[in-house]
PDB file of N, CA and C in Angstrom:
ATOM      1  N   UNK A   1     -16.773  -3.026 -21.082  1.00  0.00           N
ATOM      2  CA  UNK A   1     -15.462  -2.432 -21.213  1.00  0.00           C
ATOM      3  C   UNK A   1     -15.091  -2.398 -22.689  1.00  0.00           C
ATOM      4  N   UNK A   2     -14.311  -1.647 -23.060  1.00  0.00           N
ATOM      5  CA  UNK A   2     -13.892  -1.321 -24.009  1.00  0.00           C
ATOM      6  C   UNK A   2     -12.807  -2.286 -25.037  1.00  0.00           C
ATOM      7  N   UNK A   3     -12.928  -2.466 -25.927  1.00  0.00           N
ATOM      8  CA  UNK A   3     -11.901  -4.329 -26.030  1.00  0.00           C
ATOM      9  C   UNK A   3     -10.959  -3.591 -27.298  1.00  0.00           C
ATOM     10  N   UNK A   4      -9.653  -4.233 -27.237  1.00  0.00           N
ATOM     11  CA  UNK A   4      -8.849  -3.848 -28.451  1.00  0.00           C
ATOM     12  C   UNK A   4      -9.614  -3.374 -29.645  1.00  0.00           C
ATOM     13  N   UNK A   5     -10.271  -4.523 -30.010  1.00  0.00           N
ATOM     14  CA  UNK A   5     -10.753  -3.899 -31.363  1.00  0.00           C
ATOM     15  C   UNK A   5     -11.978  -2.379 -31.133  1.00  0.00           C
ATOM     16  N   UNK A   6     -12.063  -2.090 -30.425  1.00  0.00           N
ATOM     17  CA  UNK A   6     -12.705  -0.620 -29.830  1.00  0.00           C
ATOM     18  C   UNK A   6     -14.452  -0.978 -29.947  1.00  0.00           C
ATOM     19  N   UNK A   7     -14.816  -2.209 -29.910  1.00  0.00           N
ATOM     20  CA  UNK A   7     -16.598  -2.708 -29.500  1.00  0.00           C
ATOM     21  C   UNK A   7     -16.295  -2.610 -27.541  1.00  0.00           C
ATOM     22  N   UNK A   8     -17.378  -2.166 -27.793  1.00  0.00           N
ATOM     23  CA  UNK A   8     -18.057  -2.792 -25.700  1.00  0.00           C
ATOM     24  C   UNK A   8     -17.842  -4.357 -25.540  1.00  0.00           C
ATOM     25  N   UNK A   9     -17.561  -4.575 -24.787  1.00  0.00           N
ATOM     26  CA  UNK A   9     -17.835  -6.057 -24.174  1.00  0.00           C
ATOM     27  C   UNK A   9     -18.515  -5.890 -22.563  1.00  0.00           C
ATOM     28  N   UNK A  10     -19.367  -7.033 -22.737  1.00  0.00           N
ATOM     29  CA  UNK A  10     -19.392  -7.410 -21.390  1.00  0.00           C
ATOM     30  C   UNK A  10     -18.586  -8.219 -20.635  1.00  0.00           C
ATOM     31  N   UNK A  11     -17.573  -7.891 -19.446  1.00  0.00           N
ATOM     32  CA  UNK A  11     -16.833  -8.513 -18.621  1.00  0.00           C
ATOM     33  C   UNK A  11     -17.217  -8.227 -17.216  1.00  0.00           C
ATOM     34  N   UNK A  12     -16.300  -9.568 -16.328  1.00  0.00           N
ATOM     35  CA  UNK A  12     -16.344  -9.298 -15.192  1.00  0.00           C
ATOM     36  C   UNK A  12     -15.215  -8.275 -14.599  1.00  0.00           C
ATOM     37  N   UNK A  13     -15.929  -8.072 -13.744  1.00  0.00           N
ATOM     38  CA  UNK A  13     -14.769  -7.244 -13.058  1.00  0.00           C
ATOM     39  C   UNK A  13     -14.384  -7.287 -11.671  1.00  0.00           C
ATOM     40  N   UNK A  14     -13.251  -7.250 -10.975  1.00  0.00           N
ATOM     41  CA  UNK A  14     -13.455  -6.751  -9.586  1.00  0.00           C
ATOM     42  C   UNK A  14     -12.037  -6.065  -8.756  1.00  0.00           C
ATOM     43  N   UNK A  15     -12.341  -5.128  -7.700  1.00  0.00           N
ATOM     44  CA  UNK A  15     -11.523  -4.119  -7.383  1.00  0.00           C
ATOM     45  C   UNK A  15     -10.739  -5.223  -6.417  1.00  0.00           C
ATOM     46  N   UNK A  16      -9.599  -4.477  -5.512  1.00  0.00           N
ATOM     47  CA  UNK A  16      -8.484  -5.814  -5.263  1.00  0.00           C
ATOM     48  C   UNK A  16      -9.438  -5.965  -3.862  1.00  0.00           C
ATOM     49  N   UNK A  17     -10.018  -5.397  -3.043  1.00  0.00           N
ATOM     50  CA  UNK A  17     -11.034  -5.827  -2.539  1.00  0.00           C
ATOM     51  C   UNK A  17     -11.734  -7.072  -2.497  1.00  0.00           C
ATOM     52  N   UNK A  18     -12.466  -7.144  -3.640  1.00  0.00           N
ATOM     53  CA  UNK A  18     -13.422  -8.010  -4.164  1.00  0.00           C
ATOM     54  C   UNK A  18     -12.644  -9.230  -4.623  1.00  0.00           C
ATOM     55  N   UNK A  19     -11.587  -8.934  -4.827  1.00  0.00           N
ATOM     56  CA  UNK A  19     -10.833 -10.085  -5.514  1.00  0.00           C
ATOM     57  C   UNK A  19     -10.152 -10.840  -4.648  1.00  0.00           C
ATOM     58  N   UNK A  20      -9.881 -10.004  -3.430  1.00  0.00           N
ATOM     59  CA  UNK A  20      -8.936 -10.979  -2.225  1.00  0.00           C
ATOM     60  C   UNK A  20      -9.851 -11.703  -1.518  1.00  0.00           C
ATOM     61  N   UNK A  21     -11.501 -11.499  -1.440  1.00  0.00           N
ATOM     62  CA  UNK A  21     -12.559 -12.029  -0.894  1.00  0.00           C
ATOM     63  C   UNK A  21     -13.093 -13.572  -1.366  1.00  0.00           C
ATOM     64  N   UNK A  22     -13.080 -12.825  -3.263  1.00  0.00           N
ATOM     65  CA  UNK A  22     -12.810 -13.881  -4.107  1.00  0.00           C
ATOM     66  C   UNK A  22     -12.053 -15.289  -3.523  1.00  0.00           C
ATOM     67  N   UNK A  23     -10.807 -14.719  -3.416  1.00  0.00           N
ATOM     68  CA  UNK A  23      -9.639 -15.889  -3.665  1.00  0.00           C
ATOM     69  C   UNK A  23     -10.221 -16.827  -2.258  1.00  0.00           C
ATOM     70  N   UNK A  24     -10.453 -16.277  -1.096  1.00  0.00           N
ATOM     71  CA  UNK A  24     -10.423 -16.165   0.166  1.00  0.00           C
ATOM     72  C   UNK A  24     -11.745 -17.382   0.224  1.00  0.00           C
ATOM     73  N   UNK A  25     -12.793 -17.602  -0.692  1.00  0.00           N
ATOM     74  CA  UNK A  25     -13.854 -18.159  -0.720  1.00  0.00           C
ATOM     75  C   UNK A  25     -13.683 -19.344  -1.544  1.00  0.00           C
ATOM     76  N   UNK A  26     -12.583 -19.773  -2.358  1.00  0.00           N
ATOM     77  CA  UNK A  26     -12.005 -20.785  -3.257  1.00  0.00           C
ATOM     78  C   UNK A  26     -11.715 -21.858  -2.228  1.00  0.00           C
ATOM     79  N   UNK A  27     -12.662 -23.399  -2.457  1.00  0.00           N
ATOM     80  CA  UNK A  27     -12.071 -24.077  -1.726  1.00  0.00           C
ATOM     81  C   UNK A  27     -11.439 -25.419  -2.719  1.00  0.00           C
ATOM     82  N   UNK A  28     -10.278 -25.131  -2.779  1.00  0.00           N
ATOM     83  CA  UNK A  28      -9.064 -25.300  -3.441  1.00  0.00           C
ATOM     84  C   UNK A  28      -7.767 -25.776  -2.868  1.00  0.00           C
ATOM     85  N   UNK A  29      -6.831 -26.564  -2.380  1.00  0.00           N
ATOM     86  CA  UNK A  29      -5.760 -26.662  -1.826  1.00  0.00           C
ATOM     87  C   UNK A  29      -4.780 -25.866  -2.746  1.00  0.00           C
ATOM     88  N   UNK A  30      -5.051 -25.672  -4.241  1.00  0.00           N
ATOM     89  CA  UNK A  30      -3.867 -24.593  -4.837  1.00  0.00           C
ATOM     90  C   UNK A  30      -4.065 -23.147  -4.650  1.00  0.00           C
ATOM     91  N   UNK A  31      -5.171 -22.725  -3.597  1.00  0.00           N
ATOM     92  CA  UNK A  31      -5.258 -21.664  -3.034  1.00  0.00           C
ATOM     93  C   UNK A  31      -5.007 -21.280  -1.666  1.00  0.00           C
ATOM     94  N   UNK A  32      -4.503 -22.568  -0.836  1.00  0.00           N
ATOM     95  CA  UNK A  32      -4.523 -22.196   0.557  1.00  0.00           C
ATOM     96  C   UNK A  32      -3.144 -21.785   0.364  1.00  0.00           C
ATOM     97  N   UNK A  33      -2.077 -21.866  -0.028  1.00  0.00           N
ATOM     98  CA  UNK A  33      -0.735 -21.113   0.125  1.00  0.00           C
ATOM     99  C   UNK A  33      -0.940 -19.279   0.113  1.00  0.00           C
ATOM    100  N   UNK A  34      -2.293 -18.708  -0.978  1.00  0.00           N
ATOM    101  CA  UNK A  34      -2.241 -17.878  -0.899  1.00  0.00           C
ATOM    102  C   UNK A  34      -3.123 -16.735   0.227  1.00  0.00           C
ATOM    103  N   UNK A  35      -3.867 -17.912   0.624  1.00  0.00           N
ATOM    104  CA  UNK A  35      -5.030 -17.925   1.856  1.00  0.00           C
ATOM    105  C   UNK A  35      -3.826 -17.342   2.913  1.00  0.00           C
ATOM    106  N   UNK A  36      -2.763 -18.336   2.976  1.00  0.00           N
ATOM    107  CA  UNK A  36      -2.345 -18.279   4.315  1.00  0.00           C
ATOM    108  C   UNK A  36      -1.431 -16.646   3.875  1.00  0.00           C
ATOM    109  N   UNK A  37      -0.723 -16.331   3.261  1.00  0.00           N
ATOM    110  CA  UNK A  37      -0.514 -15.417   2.839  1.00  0.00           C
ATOM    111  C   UNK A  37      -0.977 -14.055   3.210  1.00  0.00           C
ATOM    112  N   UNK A  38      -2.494 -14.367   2.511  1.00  0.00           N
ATOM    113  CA  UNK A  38      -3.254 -13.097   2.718  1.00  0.00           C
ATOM    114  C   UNK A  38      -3.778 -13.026   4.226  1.00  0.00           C
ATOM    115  N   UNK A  39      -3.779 -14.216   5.348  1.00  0.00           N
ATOM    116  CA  UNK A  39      -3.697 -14.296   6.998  1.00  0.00           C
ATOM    117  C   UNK A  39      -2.582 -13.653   7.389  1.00  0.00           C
ATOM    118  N   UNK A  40      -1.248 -14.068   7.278  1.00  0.00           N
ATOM    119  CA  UNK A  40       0.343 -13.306   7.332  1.00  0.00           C
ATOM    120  C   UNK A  40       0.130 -12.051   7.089  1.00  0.00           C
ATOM    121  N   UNK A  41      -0.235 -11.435   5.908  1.00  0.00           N
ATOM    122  CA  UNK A  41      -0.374  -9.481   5.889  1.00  0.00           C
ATOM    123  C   UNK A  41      -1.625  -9.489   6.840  1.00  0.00           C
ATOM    124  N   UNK A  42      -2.253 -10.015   6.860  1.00  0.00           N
ATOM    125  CA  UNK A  42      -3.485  -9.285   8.102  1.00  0.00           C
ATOM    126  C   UNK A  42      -2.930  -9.324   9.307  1.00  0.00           C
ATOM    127  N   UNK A  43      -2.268 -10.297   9.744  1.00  0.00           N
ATOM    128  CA  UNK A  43      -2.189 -10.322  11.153  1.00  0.00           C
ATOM    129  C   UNK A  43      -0.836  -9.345  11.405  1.00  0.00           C
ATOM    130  N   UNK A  44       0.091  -9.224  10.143  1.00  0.00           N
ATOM    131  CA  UNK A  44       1.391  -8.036  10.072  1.00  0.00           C
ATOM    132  C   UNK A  44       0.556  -6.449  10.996  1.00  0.00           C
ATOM    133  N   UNK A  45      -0.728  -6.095   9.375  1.00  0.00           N
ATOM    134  CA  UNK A  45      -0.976  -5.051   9.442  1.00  0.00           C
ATOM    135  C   UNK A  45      -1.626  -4.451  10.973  1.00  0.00           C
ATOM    136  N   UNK A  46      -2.021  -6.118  11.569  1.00  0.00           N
ATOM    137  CA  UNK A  46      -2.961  -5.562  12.475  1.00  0.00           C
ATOM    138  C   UNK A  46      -1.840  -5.386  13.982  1.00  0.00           C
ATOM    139  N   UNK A  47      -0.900  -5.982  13.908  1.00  0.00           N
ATOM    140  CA  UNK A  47       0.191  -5.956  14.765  1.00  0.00           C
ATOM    141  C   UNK A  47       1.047  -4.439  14.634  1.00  0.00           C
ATOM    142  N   UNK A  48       1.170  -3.990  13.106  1.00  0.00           N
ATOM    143  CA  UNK A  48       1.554  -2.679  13.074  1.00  0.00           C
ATOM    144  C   UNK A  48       0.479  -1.521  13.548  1.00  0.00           C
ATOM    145  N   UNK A  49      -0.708  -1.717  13.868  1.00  0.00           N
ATOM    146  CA  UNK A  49      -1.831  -0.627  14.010  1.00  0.00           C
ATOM    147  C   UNK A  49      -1.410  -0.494  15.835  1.00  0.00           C
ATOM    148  N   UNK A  50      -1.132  -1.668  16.339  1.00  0.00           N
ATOM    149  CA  UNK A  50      -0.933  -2.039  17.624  1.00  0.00           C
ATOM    150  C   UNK A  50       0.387  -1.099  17.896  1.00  0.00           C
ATOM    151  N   UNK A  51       1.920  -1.037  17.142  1.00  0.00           N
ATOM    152  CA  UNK A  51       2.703  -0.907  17.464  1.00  0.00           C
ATOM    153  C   UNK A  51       3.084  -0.037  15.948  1.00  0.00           C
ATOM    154  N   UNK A  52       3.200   1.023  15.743  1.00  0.00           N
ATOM    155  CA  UNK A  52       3.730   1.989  14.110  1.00  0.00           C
ATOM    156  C   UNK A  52       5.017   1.546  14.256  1.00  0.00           C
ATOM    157  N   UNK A  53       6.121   1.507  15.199  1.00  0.00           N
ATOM    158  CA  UNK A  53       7.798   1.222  14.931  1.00  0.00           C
ATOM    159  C   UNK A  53       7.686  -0.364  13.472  1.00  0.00           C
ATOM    160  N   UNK A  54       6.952  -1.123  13.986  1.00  0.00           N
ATOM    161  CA  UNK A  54       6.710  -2.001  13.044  1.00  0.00           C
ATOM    162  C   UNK A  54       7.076  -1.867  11.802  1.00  0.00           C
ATOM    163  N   UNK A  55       5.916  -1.060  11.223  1.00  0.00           N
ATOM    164  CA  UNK A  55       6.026  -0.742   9.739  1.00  0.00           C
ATOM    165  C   UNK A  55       6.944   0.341   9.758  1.00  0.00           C
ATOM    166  N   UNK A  56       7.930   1.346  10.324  1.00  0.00           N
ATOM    167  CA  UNK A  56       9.027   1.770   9.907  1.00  0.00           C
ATOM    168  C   UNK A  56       9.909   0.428  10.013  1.00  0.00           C
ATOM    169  N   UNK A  57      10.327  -0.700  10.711  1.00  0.00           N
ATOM    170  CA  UNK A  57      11.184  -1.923  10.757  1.00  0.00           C
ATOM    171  C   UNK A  57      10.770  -2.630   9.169  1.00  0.00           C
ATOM    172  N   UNK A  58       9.115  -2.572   8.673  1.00  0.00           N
ATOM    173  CA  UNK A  58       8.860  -3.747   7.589  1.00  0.00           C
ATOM    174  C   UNK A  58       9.963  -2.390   6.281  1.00  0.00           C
ATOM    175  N   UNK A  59       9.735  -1.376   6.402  1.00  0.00           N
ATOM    176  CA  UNK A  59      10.123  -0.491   5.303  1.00  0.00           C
ATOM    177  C   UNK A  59      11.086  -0.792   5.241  1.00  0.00           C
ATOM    178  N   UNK A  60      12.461  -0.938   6.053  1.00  0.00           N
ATOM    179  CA  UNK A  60      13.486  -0.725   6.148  1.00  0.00           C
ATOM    180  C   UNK A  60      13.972  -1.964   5.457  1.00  0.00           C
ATOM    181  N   UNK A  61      13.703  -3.410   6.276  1.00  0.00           N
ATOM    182  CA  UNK A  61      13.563  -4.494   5.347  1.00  0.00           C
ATOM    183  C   UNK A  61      13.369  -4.645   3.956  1.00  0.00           C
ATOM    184  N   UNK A  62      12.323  -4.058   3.623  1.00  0.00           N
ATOM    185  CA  UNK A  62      12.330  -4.543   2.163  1.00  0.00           C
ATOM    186  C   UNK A  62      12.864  -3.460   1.416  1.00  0.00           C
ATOM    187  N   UNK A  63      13.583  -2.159   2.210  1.00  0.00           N
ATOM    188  CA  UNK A  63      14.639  -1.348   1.228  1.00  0.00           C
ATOM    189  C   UNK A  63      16.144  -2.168   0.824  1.00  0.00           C
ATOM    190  N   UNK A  64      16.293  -3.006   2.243  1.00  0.00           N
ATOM    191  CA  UNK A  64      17.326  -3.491   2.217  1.00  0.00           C
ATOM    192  C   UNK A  64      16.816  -4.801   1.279  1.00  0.00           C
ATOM    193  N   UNK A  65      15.837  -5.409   0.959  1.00  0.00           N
ATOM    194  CA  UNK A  65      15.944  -6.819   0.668  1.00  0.00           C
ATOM    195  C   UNK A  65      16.532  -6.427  -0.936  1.00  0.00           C
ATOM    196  N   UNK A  66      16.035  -4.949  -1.667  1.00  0.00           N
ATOM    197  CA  UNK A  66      15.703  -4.765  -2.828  1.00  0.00           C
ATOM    198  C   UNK A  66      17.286  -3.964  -3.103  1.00  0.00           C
ATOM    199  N   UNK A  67      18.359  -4.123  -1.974  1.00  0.00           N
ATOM    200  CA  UNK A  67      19.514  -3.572  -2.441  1.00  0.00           C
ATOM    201  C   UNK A  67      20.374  -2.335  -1.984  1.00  0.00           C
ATOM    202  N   UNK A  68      18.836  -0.996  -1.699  1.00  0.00           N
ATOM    203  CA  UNK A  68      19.105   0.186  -1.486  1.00  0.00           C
ATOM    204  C   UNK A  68      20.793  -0.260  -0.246  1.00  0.00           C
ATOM    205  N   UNK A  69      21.264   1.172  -0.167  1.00  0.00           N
ATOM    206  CA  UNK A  69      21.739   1.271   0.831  1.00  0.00           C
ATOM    207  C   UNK A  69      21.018   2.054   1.930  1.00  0.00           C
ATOM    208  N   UNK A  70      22.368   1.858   3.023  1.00  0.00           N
ATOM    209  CA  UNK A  70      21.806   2.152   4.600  1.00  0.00           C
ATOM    210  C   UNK A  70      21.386   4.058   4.236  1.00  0.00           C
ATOM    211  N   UNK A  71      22.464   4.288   3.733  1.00  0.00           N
ATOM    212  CA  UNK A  71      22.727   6.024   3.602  1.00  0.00           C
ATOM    213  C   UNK A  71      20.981   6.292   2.603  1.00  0.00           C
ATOM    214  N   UNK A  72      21.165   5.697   1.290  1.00  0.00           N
ATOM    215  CA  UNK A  72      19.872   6.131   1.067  1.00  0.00           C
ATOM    216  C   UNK A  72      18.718   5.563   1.446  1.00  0.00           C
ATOM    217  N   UNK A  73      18.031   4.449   2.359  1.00  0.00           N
ATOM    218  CA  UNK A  73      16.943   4.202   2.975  1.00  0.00           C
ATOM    219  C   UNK A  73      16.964   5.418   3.882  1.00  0.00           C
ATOM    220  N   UNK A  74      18.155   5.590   4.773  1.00  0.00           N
ATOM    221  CA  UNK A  74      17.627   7.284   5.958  1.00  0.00           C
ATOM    222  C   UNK A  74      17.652   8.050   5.294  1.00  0.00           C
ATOM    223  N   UNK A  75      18.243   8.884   4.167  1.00  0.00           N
ATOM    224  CA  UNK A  75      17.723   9.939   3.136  1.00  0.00           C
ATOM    225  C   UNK A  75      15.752   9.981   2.898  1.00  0.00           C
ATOM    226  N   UNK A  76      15.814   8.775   2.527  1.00  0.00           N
ATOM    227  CA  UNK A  76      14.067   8.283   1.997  1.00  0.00           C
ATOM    228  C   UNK A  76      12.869   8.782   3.359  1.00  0.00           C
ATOM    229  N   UNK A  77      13.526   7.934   4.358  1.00  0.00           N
ATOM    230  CA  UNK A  77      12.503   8.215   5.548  1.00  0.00           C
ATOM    231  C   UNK A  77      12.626   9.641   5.932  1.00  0.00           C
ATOM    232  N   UNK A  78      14.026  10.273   6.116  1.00  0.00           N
ATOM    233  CA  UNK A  78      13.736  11.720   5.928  1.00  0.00           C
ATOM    234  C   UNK A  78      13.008  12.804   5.207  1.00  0.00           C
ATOM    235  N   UNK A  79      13.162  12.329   4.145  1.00  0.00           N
ATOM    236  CA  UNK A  79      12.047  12.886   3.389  1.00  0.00           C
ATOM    237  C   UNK A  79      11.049  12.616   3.615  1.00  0.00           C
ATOM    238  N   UNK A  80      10.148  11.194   3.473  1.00  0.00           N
ATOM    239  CA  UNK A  80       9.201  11.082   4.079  1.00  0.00           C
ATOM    240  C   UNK A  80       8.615  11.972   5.819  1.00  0.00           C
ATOM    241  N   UNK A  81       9.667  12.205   6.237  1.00  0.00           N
ATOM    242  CA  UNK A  81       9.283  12.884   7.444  1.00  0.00           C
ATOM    243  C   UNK A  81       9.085  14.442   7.120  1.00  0.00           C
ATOM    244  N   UNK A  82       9.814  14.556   6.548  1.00  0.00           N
ATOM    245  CA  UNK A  82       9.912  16.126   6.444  1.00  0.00           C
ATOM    246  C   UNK A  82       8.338  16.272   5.300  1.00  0.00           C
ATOM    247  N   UNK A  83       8.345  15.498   4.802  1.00  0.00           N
ATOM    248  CA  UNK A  83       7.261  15.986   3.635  1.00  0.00           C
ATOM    249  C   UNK A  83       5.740  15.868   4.831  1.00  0.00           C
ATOM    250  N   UNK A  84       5.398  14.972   5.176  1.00  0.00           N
ATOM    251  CA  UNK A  84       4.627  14.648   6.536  1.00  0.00           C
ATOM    252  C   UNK A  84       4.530  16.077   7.178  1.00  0.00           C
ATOM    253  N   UNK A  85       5.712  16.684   7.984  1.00  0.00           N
ATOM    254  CA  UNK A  85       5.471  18.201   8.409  1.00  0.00           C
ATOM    255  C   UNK A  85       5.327  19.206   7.529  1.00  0.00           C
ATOM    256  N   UNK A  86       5.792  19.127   6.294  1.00  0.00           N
ATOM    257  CA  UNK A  86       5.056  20.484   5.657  1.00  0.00           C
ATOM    258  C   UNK A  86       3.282  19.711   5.162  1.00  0.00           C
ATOM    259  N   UNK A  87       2.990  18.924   5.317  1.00  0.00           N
ATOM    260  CA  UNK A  87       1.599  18.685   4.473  1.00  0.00           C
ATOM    261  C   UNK A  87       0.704  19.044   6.220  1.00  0.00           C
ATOM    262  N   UNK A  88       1.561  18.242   7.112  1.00  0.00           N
ATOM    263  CA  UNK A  88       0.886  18.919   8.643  1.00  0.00           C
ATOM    264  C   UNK A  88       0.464  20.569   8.930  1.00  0.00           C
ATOM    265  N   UNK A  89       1.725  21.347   8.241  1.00  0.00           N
ATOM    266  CA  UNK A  89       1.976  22.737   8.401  1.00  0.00           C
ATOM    267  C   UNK A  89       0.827  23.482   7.491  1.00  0.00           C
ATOM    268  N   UNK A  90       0.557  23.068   6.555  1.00  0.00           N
ATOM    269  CA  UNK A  90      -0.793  23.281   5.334  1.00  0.00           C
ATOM    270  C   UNK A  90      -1.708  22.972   5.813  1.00  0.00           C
ATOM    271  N   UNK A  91      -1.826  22.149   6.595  1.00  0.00           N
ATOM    272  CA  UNK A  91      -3.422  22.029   6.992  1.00  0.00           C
ATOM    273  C   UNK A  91      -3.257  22.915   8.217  1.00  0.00           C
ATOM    274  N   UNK A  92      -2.650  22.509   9.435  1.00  0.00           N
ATOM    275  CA  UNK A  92      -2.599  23.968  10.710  1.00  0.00           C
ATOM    276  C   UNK A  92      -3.456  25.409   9.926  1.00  0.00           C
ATOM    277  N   UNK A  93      -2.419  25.817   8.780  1.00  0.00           N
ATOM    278  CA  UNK A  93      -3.006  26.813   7.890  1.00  0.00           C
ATOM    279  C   UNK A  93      -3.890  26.896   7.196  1.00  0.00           C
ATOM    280  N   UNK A  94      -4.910  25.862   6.859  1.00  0.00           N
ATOM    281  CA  UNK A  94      -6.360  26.370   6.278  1.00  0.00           C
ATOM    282  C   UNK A  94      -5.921  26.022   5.035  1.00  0.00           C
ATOM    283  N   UNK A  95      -5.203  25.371   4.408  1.00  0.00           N
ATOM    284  CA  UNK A  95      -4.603  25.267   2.928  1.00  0.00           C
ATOM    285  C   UNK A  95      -5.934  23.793   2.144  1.00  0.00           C
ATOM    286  N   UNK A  96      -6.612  24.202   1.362  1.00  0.00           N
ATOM    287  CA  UNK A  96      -7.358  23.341   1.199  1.00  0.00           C
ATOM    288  C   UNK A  96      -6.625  22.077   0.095  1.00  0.00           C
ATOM    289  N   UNK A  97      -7.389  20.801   0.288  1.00  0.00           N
ATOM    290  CA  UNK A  97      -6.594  19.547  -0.398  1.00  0.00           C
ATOM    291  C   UNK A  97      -6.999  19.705  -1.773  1.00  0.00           C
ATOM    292  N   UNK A  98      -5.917  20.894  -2.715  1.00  0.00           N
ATOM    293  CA  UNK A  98      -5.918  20.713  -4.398  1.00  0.00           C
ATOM    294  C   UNK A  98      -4.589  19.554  -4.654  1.00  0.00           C
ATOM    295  N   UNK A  99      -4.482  19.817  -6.227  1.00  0.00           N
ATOM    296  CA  UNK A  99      -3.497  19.210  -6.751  1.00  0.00           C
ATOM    297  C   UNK A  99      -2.664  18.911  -5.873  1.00  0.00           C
ATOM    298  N   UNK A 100      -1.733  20.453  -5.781  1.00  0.00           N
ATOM    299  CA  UNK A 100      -0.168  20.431  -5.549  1.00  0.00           C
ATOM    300  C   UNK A 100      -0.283  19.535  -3.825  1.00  0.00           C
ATOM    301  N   UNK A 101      -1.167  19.449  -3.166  1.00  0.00           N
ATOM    302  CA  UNK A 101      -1.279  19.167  -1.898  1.00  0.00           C
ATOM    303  C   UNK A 101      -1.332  17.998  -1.928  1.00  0.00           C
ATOM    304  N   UNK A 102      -1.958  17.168  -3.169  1.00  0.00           N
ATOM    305  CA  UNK A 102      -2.387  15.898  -3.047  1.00  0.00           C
ATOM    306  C   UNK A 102      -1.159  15.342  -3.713  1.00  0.00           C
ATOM    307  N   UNK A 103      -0.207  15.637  -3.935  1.00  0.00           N
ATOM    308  CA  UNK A 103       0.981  15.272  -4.724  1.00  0.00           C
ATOM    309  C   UNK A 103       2.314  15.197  -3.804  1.00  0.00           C
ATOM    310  N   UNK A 104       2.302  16.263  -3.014  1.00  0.00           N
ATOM    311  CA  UNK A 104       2.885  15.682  -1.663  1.00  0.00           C
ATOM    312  C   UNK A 104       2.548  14.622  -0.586  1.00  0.00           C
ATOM    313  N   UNK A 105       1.000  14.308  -0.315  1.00  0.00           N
ATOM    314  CA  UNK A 105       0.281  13.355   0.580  1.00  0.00           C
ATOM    315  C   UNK A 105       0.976  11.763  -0.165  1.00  0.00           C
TER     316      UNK A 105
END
């Protein structure tokens, strides 16, 4: 990789993949808080695959934890919905995935 002073270096690297596998293989007690953590989003995500109302309920939560109001969290998901049917309506139509398509997705 490329280093401030603009020489190559050799470093490690790894994608968040590789890195949650990482953490996941640390046997460490200052890592099991984040162990259990990364169990909590798995067993979330896999409970939302079971049931989608879910993750519209987790969205809504953390619009509200971060302040939004009620009026603009349903503005947000509206949009989100509406943008969802025109990117649906483009594909029905043969519209192939460029830019402008991938910028709505």
């Amino acid at each position: 990789m490329s280093a401030p002073d603009g020489k190559m270096r050799l470093t490690d690297v790894a994608n968040t993949e590789q890195l949650l596998r990482i953490i996941q293989s640390i046997p460490s007690t200052k890592a099991e808080p984040f162990k259990l953590w990364l169990a909590e989003v798995g067993r979330e995500r896999i409970e939302e695959t079971i049931d989608p109302e879910l993750t519209i309920n987790r969205a809504l939560e953390t619009y509200l934890k971060k302040g939004y109001s009620r009026e603009w969290i349903n503005q947000r998901l509206q949009a989100i919905q509406v943008r969802k049917e025109l990117t649906d309506e483009w594909r029905d139509r043969g519209v192939q995935q460029g830019k402008d398509f991938a910028i709505l997705i």
